[in-house]
C-alpha atoms as a PDB file:
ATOM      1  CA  UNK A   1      48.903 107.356 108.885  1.00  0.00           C
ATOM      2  CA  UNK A   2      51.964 104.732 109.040  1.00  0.00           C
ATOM      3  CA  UNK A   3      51.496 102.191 112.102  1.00  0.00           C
ATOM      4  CA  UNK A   4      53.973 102.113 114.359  1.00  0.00           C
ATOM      5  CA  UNK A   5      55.826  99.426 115.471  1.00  0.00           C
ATOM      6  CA  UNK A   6      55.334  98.031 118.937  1.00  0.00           C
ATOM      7  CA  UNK A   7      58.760  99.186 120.060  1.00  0.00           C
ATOM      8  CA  UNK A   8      57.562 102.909 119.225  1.00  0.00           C
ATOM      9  CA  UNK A   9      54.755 102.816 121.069  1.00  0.00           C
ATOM     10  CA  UNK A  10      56.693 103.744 124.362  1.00  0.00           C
ATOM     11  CA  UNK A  11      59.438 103.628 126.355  1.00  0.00           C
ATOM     12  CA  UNK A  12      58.603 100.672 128.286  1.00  0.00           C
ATOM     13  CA  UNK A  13      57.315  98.865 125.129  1.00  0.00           C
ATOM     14  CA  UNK A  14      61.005 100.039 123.410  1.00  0.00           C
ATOM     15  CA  UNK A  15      62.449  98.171 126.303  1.00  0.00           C
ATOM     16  CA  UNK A  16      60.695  95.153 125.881  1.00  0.00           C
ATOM     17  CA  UNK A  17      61.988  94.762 121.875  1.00  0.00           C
ATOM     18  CA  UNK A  18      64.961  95.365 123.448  1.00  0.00           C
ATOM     19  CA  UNK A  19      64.810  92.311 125.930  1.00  0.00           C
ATOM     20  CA  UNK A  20      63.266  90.315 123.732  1.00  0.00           C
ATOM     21  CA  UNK A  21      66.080  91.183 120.902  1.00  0.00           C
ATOM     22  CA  UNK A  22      69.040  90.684 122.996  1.00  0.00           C
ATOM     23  CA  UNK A  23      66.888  87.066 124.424  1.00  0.00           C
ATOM     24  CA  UNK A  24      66.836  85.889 120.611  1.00  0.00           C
ATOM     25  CA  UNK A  25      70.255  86.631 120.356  1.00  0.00           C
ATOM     26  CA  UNK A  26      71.831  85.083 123.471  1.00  0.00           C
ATOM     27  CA  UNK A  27      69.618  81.728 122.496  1.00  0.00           C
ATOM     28  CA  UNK A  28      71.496  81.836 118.841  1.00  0.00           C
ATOM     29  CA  UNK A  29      74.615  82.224 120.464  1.00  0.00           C
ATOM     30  CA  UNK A  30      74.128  79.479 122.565  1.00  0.00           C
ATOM     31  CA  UNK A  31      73.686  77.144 119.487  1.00  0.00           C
ATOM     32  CA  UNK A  32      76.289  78.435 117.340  1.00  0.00           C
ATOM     33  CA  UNK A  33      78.542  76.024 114.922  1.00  0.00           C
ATOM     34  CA  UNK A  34      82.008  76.490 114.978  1.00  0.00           C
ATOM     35  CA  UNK A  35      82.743  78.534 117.615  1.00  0.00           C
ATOM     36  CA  UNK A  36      83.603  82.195 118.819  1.00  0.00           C
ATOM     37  CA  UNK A  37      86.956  83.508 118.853  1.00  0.00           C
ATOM     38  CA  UNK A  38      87.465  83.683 122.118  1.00  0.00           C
ATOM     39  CA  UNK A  39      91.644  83.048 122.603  1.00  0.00           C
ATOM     40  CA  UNK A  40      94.088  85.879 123.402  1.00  0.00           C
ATOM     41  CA  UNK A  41      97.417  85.884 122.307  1.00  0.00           C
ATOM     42  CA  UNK A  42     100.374  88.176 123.712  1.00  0.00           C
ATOM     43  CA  UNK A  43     102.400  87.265 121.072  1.00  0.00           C
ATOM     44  CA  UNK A  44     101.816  88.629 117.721  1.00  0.00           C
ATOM     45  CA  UNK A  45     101.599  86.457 114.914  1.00  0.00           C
ATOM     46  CA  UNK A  46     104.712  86.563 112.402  1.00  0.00           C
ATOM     47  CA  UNK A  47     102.702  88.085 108.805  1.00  0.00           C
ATOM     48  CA  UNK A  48     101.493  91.704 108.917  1.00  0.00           C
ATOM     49  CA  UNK A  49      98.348  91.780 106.507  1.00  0.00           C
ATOM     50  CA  UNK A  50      97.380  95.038 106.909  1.00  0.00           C
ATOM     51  CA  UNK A  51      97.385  98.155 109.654  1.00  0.00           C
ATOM     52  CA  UNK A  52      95.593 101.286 109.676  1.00  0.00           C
ATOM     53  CA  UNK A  53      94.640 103.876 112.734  1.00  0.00           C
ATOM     54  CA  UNK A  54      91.624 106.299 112.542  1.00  0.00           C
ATOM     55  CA  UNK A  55      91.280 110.054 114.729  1.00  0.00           C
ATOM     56  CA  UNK A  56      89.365 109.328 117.745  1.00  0.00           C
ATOM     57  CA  UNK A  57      88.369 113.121 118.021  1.00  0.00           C
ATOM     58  CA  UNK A  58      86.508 114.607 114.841  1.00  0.00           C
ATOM     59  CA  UNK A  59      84.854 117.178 114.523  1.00  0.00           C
ATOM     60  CA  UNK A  60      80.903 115.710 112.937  1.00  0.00           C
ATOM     61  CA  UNK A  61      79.067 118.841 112.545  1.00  0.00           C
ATOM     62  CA  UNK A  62      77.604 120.549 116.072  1.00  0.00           C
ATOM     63  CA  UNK A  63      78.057 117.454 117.897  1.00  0.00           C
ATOM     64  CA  UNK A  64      79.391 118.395 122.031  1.00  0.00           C
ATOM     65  CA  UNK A  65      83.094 117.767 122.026  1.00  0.00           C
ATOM     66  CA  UNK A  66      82.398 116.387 125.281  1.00  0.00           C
ATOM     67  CA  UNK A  67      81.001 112.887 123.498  1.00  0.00           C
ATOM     68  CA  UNK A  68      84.229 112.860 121.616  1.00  0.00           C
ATOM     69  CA  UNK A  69      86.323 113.059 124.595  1.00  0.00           C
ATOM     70  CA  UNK A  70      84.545 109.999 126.302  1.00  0.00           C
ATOM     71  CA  UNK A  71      84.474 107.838 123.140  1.00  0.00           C
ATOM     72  CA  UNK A  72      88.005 108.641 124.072  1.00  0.00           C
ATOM     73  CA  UNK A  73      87.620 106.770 126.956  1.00  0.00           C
ATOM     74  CA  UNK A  74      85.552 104.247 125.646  1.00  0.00           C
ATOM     75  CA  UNK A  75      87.850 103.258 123.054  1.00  0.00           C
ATOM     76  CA  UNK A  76      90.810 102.427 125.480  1.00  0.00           C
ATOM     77  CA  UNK A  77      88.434 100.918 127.486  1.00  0.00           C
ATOM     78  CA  UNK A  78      86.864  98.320 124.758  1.00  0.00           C
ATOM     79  CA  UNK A  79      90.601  97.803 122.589  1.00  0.00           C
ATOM     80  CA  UNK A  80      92.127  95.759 125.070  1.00  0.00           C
ATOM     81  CA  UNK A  81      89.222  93.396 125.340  1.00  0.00           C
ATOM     82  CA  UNK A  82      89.668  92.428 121.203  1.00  0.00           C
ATOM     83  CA  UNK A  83      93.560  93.262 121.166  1.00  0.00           C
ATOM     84  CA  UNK A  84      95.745  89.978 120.181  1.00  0.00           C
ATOM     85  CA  UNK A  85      92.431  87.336 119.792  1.00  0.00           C
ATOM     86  CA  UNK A  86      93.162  84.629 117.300  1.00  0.00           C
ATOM     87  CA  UNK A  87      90.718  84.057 114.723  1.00  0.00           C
ATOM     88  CA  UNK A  88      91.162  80.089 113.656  1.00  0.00           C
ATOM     89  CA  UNK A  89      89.919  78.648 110.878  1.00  0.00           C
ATOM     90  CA  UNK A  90      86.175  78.044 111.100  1.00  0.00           C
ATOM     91  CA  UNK A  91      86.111  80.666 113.983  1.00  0.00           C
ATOM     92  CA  UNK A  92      83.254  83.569 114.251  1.00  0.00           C
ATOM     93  CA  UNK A  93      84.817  86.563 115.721  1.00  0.00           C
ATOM     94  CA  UNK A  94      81.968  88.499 117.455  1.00  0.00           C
ATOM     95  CA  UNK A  95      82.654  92.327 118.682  1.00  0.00           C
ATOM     96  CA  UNK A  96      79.708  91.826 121.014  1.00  0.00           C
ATOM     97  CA  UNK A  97      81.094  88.457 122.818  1.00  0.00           C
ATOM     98  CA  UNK A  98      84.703  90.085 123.215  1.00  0.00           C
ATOM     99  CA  UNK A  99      83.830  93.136 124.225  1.00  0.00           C
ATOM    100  CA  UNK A 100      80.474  92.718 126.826  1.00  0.00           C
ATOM    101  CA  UNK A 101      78.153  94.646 127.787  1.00  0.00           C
ATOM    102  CA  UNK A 102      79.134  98.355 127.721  1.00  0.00           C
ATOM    103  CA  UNK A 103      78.336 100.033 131.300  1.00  0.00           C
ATOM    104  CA  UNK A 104      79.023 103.095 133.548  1.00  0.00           C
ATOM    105  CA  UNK A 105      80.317 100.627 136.536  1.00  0.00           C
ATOM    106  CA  UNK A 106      83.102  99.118 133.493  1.00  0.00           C
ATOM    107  CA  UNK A 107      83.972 102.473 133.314  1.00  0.00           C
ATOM    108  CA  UNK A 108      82.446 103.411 129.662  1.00  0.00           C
ATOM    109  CA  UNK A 109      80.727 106.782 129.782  1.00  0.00           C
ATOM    110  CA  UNK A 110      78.189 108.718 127.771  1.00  0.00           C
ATOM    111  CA  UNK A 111      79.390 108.645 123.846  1.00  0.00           C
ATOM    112  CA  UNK A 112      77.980 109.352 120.663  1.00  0.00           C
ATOM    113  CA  UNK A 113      75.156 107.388 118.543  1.00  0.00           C
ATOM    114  CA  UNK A 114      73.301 107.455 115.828  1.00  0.00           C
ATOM    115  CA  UNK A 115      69.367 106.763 116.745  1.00  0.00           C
ATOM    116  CA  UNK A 116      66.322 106.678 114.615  1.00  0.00           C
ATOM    117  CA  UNK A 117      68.344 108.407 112.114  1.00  0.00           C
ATOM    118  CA  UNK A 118      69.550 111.119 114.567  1.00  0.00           C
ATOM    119  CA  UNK A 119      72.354 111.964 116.767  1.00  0.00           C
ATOM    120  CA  UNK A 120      72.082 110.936 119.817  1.00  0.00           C
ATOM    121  CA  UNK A 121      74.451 109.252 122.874  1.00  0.00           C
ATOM    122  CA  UNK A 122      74.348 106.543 125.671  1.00  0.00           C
ATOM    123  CA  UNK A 123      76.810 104.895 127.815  1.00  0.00           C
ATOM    124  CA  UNK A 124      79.626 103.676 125.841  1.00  0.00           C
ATOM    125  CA  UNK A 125      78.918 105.735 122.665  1.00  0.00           C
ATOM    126  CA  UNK A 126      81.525 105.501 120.363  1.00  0.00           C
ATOM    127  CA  UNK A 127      81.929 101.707 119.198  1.00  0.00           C
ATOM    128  CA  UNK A 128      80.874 102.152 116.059  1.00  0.00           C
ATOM    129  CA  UNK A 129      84.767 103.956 115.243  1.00  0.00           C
ATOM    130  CA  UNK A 130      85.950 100.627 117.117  1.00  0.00           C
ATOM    131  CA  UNK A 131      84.085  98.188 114.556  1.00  0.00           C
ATOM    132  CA  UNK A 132      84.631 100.751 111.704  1.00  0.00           C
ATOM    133  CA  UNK A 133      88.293 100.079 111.547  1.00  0.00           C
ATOM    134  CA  UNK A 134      88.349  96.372 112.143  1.00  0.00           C
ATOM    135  CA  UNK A 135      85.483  95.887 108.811  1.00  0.00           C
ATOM    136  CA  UNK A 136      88.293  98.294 107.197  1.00  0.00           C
ATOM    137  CA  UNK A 137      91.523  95.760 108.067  1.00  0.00           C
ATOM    138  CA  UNK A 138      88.988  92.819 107.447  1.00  0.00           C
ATOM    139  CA  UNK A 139      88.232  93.755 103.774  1.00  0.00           C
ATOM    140  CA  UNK A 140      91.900  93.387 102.677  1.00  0.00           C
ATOM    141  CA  UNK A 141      91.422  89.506 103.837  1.00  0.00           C
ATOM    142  CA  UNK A 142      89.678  86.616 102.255  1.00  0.00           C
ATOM    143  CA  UNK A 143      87.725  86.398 105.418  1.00  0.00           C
ATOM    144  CA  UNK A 144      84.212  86.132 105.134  1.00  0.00           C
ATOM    145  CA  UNK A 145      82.004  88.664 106.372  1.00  0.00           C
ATOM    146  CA  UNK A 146      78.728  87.192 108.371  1.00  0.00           C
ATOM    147  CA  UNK A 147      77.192  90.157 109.976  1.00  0.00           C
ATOM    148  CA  UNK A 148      77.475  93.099 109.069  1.00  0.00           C
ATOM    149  CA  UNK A 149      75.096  96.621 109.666  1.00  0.00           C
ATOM    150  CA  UNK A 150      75.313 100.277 108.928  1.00  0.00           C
ATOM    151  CA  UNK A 151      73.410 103.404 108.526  1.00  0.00           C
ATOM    152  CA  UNK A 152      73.618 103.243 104.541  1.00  0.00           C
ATOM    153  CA  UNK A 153      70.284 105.347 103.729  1.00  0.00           C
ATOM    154  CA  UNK A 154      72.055 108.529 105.211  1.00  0.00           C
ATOM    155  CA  UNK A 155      74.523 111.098 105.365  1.00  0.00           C
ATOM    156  CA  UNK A 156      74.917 112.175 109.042  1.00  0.00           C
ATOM    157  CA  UNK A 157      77.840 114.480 108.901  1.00  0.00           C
ATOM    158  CA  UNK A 158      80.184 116.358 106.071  1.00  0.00           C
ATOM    159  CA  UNK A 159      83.499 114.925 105.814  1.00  0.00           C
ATOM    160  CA  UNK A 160      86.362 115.677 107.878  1.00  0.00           C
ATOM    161  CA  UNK A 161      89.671 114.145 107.809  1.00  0.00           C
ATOM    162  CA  UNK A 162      87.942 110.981 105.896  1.00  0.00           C
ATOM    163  CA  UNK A 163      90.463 108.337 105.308  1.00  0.00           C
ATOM    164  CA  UNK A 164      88.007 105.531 104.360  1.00  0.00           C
ATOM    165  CA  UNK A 165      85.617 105.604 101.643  1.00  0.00           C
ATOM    166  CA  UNK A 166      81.907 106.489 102.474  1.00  0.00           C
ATOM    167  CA  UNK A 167      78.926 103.573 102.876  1.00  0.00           C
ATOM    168  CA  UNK A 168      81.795 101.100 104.476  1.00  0.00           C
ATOM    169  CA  UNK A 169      80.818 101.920 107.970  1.00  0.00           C
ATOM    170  CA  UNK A 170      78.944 100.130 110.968  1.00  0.00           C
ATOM    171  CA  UNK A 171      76.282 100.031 112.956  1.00  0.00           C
ATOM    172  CA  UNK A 172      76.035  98.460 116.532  1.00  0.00           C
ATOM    173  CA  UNK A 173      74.295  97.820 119.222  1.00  0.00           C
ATOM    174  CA  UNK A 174      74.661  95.420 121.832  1.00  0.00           C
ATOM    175  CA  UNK A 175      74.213  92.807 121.530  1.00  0.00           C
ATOM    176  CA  UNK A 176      71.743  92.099 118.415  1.00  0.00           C
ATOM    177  CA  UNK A 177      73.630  94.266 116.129  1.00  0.00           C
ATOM    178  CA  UNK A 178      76.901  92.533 116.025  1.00  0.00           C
ATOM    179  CA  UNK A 179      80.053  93.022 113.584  1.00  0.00           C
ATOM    180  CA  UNK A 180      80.806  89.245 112.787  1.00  0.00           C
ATOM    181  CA  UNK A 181      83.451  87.434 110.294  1.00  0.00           C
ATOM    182  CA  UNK A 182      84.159  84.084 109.862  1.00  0.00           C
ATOM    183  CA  UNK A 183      87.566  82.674 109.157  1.00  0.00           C
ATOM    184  CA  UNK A 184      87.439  80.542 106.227  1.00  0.00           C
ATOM    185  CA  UNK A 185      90.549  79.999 105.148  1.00  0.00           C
ATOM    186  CA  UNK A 186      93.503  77.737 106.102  1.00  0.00           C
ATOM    187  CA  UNK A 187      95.148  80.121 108.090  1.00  0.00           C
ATOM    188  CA  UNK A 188      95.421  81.700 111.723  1.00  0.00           C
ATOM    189  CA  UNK A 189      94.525  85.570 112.034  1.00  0.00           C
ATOM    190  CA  UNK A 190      94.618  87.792 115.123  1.00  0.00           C
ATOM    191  CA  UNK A 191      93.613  91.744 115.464  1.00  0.00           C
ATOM    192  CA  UNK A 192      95.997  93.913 116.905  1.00  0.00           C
ATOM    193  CA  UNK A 193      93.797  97.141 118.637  1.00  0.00           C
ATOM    194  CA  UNK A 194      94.902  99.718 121.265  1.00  0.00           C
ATOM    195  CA  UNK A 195      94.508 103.532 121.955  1.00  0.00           C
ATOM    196  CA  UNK A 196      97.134 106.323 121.610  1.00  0.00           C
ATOM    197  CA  UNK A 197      96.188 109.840 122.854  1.00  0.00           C
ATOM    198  CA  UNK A 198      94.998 110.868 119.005  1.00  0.00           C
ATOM    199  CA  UNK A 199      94.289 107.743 117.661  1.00  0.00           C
ATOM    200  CA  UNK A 200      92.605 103.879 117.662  1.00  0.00           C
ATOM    201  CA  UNK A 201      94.894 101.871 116.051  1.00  0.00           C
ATOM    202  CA  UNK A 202      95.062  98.362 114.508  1.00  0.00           C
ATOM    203  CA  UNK A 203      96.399  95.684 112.837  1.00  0.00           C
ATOM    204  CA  UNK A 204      95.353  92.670 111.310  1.00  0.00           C
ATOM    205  CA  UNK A 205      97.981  89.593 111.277  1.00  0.00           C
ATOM    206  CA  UNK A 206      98.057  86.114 109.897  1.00  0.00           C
ATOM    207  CA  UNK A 207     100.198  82.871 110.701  1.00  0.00           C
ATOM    208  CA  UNK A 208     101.395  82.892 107.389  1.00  0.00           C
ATOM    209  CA  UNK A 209     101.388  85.109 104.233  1.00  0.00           C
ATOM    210  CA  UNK A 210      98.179  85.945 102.067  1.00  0.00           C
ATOM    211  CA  UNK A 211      99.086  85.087  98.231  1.00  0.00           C
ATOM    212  CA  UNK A 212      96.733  88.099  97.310  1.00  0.00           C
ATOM    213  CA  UNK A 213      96.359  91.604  98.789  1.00  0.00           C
ATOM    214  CA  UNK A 214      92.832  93.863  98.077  1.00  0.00           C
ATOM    215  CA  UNK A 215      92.363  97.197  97.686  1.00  0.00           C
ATOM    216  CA  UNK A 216      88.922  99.465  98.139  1.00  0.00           C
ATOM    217  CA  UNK A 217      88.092 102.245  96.228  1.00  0.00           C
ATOM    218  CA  UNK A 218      85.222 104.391  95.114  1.00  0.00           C
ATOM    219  CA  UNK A 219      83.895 104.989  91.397  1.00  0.00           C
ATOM    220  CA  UNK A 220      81.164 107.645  90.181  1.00  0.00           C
ATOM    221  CA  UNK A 221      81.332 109.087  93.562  1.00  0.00           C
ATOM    222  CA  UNK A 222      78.841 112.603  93.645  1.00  0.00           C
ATOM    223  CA  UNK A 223      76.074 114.181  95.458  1.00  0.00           C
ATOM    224  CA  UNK A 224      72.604 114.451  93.668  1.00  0.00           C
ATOM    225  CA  UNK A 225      69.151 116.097  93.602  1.00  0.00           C
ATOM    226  CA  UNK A 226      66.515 114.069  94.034  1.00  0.00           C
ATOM    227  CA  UNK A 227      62.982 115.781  94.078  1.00  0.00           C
ATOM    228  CA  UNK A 228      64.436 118.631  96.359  1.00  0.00           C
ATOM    229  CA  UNK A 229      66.802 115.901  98.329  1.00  0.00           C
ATOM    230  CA  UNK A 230      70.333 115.474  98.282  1.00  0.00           C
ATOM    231  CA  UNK A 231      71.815 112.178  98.089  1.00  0.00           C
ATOM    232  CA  UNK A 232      75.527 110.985  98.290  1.00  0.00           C
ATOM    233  CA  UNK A 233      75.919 108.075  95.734  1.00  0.00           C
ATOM    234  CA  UNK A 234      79.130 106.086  94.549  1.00  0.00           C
ATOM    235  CA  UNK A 235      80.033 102.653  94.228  1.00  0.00           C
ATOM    236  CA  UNK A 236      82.864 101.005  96.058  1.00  0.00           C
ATOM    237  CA  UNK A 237      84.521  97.813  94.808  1.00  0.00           C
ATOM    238  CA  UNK A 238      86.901  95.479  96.171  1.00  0.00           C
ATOM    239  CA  UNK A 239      90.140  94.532  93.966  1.00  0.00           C
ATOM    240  CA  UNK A 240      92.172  91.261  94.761  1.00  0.00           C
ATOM    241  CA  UNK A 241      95.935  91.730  93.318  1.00  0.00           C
ATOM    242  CA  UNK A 242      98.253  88.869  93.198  1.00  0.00           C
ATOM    243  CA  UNK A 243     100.586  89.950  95.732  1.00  0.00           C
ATOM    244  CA  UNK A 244     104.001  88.091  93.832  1.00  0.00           C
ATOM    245  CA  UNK A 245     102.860  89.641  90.402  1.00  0.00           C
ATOM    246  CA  UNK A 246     101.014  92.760  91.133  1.00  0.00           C
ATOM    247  CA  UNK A 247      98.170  91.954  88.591  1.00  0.00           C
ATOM    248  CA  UNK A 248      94.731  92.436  89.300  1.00  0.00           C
ATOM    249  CA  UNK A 249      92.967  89.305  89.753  1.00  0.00           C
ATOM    250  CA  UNK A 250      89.082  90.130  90.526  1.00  0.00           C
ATOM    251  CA  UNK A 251      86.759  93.646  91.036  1.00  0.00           C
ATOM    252  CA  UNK A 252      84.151  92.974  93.193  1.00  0.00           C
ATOM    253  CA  UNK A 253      81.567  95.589  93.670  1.00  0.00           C
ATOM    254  CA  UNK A 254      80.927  96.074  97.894  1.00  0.00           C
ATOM    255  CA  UNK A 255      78.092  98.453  98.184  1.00  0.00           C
ATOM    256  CA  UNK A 256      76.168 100.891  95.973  1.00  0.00           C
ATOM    257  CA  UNK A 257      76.148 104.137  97.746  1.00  0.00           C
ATOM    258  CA  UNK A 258      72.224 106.272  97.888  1.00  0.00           C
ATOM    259  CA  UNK A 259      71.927 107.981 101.226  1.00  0.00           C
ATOM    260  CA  UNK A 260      70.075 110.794 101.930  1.00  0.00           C
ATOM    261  CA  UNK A 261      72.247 113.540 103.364  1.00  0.00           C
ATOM    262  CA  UNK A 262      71.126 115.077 106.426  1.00  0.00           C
ATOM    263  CA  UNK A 263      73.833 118.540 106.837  1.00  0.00           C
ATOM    264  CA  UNK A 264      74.126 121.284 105.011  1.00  0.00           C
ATOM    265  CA  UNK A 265      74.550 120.790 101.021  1.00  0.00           C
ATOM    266  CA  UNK A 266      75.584 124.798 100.289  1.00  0.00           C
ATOM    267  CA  UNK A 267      79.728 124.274  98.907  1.00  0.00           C
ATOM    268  CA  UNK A 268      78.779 121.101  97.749  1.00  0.00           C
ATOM    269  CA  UNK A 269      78.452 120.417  93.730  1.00  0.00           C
ATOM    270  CA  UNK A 270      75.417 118.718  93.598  1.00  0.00           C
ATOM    271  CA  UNK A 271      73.991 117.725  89.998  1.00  0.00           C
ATOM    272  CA  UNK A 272      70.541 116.836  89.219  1.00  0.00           C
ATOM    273  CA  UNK A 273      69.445 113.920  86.816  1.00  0.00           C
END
């Protein structure tokens, strides 16, 4: 029989890990180099890098409708808190440090998460959408991504309305799972994020313009039998195109895609190998 952890062994010892994970991380904060990104900016900076929006109400499988509606409110909630901060060069921006603590008396109520693999929800469900988008906008900057987490072993839910590849999610939780990028370039960024009634919006801005722009895409994408199992697999690359020229410059490969997927796999062409 597989030990388990000490966090498992209880509620009460799952709140202790907790503690003592969020301690850890508060102590780390305390002694980080450089800086956090802390500066808001009404003004938005001149150079529009990139801009995308994602639906704030999907339909995942069974999941209550009722979660979706409060991410709803979580969203506009949490947006304003990140919307106009300036990233300078040698900055960390940290979701976590921006955004706080999530709580009922803030206002955030009872969202969707993912936990131990499952659905599940707790006050201010619904971040992960919020950090989602802002890794999206980040990867089509050199910016360099510090901390980064996400549920890449499975496949919670069957597309619907997917706009973004698969496998270039995140995972949060306050506040030792943080979304984190440093700024290592010469130039001034700032992220643009607010709420409309369908959708979380944002855009990503710089003080002046990127000589290359990046694209992300998805090769040998398919879903497989394993032993019985399904998986999803792919591989998703970066490319860096000379903006002036439009010629590719560099592939990168991001992520190799193997997650185990948890729905229904009927309607789905699944090979085996």
């Amino acid at each position: 029989m597989k030990r388990r952890l000490f966090c498992e062994i209880s509620p009460f010892t799952y709140k202790i890990s907790v503690f003592k994970c969020r301690l850890i991380r508060s102590v780390k904060n305390a002694l980080t180099k450089g800086g956090f990104a802390k500066t808001i900016s009404a003004d938005p900076l001149p150079y529009l890098v990139y801009r995308h929006k994602s639906l704030i109400r999907r339909r995942l499988g069974n999941v209550d409708m009722r979660l979706q509606e409060n991410k709803a409110v979580n969203l506009s909630l949490a947006a304003p808190k990140v919307s106009g901060v300036l990233i300078r060069p040698g900055e960390i921006f940290s979701f976590w440090e921006l955004v706080g603590k999530l709580t009922a008396q803030k206002g955030y109520k009872e969202g969707l998460t993912i936990s131990n693999g499952k659905p599940s929800s707790d006050i201010g469900g619904g971040m992960c959408q919020f950090t989602n988008l802002i890794h999206w906008m980040v990867l089509h900057t050199p910016m360099k991504i510090v901390e980064h987490h996400h549920h890449d072993y499975i496949d919670l839910f069957p597309d619907f309305n997917r706009q973004i590849p698969f496998g270039t999610g995140t995972s949060i939780m306050y506040n030792y799972l943080d979304y984190r990028f440093l700024n290592n370039t010469d130039r001034v960024y700032q992220l643009i994020t607010y709420t409309t009634d369908e959708y979380l919006c944002g855009e990503i801005r710089a003080s002046s313009m990127q000589p290359e722009k990046y694209h992300i895409f998805v090769e040998d994408e398919h879903f497989e039998n394993v032993d019985g199992d399904v998986f999803r697999c792919g591989e998703i690359y970066r490319s860096r195109i000379d903006r002036e020229s439009g010629n590719p410059m560099e592939k990168t490969l991001l992520k190799k895609n193997h997650a185990k997927v948890l729905y229904d796999t009927r309607g789905l062409d699944v090979v085996t190998r």
